[in-house]
Protein backbone atom coordinates (compact mmCIF):
# COMPACT_ATOMS: atom_id res chain seq x y z
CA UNK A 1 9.78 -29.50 2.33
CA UNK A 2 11.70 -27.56 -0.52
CA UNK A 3 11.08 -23.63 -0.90
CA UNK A 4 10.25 -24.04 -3.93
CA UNK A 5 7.43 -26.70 -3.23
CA UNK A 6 6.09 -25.06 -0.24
CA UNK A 7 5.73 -21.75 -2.26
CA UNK A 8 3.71 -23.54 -4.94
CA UNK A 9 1.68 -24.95 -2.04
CA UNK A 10 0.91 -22.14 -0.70
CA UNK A 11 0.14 -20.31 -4.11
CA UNK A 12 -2.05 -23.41 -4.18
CA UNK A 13 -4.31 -22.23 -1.16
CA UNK A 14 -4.79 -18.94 -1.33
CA UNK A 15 -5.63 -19.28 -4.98
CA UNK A 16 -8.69 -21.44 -3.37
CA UNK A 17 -10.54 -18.20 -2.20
CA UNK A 18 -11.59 -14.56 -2.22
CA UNK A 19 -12.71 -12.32 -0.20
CA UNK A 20 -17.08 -12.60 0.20
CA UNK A 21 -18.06 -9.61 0.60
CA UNK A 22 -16.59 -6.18 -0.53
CA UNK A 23 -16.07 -5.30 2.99
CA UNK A 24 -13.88 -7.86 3.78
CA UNK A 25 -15.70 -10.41 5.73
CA UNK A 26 -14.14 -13.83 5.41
CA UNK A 27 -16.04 -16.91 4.49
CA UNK A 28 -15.52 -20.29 6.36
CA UNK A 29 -13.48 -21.51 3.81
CA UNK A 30 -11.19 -18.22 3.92
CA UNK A 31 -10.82 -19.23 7.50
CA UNK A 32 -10.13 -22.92 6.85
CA UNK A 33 -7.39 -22.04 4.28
CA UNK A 34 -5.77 -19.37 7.02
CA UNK A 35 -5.78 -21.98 9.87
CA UNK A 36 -3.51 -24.78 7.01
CA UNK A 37 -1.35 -22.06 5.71
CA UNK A 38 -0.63 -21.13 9.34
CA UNK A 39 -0.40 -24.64 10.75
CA UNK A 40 1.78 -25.03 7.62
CA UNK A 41 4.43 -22.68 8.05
CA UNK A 42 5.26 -23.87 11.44
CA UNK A 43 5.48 -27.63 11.23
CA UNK A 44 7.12 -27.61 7.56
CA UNK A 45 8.78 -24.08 6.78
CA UNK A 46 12.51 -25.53 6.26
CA UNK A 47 13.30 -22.65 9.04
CA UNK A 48 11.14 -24.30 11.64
CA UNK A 49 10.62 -20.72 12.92
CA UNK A 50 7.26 -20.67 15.68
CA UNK A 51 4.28 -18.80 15.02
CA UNK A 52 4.83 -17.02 18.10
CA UNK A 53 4.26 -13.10 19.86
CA UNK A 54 7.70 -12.23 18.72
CA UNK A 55 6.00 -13.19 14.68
CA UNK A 56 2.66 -11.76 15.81
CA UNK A 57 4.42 -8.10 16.36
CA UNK A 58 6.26 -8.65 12.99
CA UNK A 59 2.81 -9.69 10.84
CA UNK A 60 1.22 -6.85 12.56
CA UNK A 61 4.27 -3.95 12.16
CA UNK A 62 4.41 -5.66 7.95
CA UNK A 63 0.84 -5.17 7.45
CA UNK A 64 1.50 -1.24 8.20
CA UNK A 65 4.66 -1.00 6.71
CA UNK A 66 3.95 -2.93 3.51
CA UNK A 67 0.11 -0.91 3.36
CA UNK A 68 1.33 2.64 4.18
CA UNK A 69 5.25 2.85 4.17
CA UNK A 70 5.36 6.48 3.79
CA UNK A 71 2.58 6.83 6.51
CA UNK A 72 0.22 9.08 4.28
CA UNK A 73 -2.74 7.27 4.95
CA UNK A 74 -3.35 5.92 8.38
CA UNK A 75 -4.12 8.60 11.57
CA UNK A 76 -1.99 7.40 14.86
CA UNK A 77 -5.48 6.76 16.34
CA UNK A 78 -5.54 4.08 13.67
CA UNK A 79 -2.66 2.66 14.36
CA UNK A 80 -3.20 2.87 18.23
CA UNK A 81 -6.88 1.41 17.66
CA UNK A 82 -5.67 -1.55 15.65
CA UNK A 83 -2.09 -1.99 18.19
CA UNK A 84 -4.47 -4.08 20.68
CA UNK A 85 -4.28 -7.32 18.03
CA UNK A 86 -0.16 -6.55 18.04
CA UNK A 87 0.17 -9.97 20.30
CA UNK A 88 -2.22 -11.92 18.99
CA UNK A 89 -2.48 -12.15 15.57
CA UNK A 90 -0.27 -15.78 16.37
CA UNK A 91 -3.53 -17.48 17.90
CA UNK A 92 -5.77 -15.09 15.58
CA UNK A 93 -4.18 -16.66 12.39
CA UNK A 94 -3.74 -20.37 14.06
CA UNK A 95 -7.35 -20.40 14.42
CA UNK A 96 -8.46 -19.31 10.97
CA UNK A 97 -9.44 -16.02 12.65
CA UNK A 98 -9.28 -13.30 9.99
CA UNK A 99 -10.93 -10.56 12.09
CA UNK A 100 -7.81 -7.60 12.14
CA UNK A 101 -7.32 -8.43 8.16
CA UNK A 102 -11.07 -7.72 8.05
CA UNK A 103 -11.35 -4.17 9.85
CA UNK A 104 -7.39 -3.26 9.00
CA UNK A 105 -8.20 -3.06 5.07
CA UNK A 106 -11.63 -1.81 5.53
CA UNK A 107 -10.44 0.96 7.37
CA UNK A 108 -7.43 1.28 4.74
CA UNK A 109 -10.03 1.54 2.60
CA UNK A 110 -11.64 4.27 3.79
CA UNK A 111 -8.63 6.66 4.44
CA UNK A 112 -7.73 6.09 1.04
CA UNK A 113 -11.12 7.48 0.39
CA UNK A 114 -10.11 10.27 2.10
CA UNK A 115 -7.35 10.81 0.92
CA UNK A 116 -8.31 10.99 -2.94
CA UNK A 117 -11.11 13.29 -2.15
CA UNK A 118 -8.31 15.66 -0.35
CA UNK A 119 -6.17 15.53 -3.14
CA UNK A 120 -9.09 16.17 -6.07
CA UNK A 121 -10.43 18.88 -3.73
CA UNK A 122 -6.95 20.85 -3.40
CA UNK A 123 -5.76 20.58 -7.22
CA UNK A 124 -9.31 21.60 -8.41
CA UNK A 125 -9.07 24.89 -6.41
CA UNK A 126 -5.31 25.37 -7.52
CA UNK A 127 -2.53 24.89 -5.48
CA UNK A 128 0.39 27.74 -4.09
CA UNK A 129 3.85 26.20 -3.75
CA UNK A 130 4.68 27.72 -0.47
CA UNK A 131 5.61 25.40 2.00
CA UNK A 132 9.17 25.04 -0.08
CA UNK A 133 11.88 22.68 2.40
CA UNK A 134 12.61 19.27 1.85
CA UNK A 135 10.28 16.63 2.09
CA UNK A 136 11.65 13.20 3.24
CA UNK A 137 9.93 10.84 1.20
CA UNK A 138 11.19 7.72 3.53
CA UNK A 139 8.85 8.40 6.70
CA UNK A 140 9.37 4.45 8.21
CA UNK A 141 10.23 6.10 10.90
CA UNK A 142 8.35 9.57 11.45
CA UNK A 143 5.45 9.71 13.62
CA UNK A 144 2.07 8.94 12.33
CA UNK A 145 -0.02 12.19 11.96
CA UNK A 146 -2.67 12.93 15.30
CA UNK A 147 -5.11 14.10 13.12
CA UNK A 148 -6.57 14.78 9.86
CA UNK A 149 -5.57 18.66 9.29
CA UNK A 150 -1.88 17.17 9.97
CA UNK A 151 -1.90 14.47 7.39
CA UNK A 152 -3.53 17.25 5.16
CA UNK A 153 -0.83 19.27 5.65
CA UNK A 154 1.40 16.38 4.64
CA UNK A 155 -0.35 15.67 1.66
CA UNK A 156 -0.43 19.28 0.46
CA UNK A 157 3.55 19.07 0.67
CA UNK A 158 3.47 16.00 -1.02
CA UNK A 159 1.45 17.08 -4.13
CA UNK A 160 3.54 20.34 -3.88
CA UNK A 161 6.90 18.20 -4.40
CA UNK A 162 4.94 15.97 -7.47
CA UNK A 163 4.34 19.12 -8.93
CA UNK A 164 8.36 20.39 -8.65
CA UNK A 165 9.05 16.75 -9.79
CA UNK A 166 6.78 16.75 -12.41
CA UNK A 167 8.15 20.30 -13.54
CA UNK A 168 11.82 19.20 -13.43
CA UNK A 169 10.90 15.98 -15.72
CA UNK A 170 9.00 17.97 -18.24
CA UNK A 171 12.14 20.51 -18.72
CA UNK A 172 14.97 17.89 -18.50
CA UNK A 173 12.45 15.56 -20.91
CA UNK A 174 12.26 18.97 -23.78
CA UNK A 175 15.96 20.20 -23.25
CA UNK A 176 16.87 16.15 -24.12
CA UNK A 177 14.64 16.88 -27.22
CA UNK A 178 15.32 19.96 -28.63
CA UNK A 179 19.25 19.34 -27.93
CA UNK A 180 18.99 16.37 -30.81
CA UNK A 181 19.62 17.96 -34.12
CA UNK A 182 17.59 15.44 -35.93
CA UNK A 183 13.88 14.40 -34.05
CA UNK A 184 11.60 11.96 -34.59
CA UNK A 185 8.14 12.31 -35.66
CA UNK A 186 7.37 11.09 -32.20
CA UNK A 187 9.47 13.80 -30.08
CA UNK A 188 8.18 15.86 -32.59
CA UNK A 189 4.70 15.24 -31.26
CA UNK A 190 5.90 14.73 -27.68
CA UNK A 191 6.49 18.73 -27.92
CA UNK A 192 3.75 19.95 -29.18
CA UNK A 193 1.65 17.64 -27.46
CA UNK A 194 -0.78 19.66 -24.67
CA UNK A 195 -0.62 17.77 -21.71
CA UNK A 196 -1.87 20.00 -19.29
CA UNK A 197 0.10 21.59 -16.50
CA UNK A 198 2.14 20.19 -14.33
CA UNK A 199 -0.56 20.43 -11.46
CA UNK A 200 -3.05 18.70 -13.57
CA UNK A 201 -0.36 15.93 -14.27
CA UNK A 202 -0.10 15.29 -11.42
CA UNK A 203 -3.57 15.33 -10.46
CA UNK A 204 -4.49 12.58 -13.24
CA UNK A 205 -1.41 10.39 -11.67
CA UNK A 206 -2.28 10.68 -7.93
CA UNK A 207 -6.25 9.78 -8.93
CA UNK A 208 -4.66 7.20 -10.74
CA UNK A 209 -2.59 5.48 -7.67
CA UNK A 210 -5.34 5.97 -4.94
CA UNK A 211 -7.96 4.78 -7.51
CA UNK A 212 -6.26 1.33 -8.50
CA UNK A 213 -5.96 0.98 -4.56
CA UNK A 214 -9.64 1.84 -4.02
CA UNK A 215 -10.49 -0.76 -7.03
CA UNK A 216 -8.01 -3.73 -5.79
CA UNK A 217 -10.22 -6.80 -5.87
CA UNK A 218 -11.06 -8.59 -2.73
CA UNK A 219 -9.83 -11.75 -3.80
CA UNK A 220 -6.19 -9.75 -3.32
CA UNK A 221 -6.62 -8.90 -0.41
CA UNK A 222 -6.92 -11.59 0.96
CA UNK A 223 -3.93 -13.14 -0.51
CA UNK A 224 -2.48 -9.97 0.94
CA UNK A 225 -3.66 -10.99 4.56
CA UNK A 226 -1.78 -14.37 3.72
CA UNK A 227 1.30 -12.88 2.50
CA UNK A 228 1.97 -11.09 5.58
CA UNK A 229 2.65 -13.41 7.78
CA UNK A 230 4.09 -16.00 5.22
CA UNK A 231 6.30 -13.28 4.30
CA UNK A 232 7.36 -12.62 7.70
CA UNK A 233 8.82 -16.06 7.78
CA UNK A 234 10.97 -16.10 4.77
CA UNK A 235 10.33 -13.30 1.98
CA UNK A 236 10.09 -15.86 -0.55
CA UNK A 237 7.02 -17.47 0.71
CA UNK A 238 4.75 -14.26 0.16
């Protein structure tokens, strides 16, 4: 079957359903459209690649690394918790069975959750820079945090280097301005616009990511639970 074909099949299918319930609890036909996509990908993927343990670790690693790259959100004991579906998400997805999809983005979820009351909590009261360093923003291959006072401790030097960021923008974006001899009614307004500080800048955009994750409609999802593992196959099948 061409790529192109089998993508707009598979478009086809997961288009077919959502999510029932806001907690993620797959419907029968949810689980009839996972068991063909499945079935599909290993009989007529042009790769001919098997839905196999070796694919089961890389749906389950993808669902991590796609969800929480920077590994803000999950604990370790998530990640340990969930690891026991690591082998089996082959059969689990051969038979329809949508059960880690289920409790992995309910629990994402909820640490979301907590992480955007953490971060409205900590800019309300006013935040210190004083942890200074350099944060690595690629963490693919840090440790996940043990508990929740670490990954609060990550967070606060996250927000800390948004507001530097944020900081360095503003300056760079006014020096840019006021270097032009001539400016436009709209740069005009740009600088004497009051935006706020910096720290409540970057309050309104952090609300704004974790909200729009907290808000994603089922329905994606689930085409997100799809994508995984047709992704692990060949990126262009996602």
């Amino acid at each position: 079957m061409k790529l192109k074909s089998f993508s707009a099949l598979l478009l086809l299918f997961t288009s077919l359903s959502l999510f029932a319930e806001k907690d993620f609890l797959a419907s029968e036909k949810e689980r009839q459209v996972t068991r063909v996509v499945a079935q599909l990908m290993t009989h007529l993927h042009y790769e001919k690649k098997p839905l196999d343990d070796d694919m089961s670790r890389a749906v389950f690693d993808e669902f991590f690394k796609r969800m929480d790259y920077s590994k803000r959100i999950f604990l370790k004991s998530d990640y340990d918790q969930f690891s026991k579906y690591r082998p089996f998400l082959d059969d689990m997805y051969l038979q329809g069975d949508l059960t880690f999809a289920e409790l992995f983005f309910k629990r994402f979820k909820q640490r979301v959750q907590e992480r955007l009351d953490y971060a409205e909590k900590r800019l309300a009261a006013g935040m210190e820079l004083k942890h200074g360093g350099v944060l690595s923003l690629d963490r693919q291959e840090a440790e996940w945090k043990e508990n929740p006072e670490e990954l609060n401790d990550l967070w606060d030097r996250y927000i800390e280097n948004e507001i530097i960021n944020m900081h360095i923008g503003n300056l760079a974006k006014q020096m840019k301005i006021e270097d032009k001899e001539k400016k436009t009614e709209e740069e005009e307004a740009a600088l004497n616009e009051d935006n706020g500080s910096e720290k409540e800048q970057v309050r309104r955009r952090i609300i704004f990511r974790l909200t729009n994750l907290l808000e994603m409609e089922s329905d994606k999802f689930f085409e997100m639970a799809i994508s995984m593992m047709t992704g692990c196959f060949d990126p262009h099948s996602t």
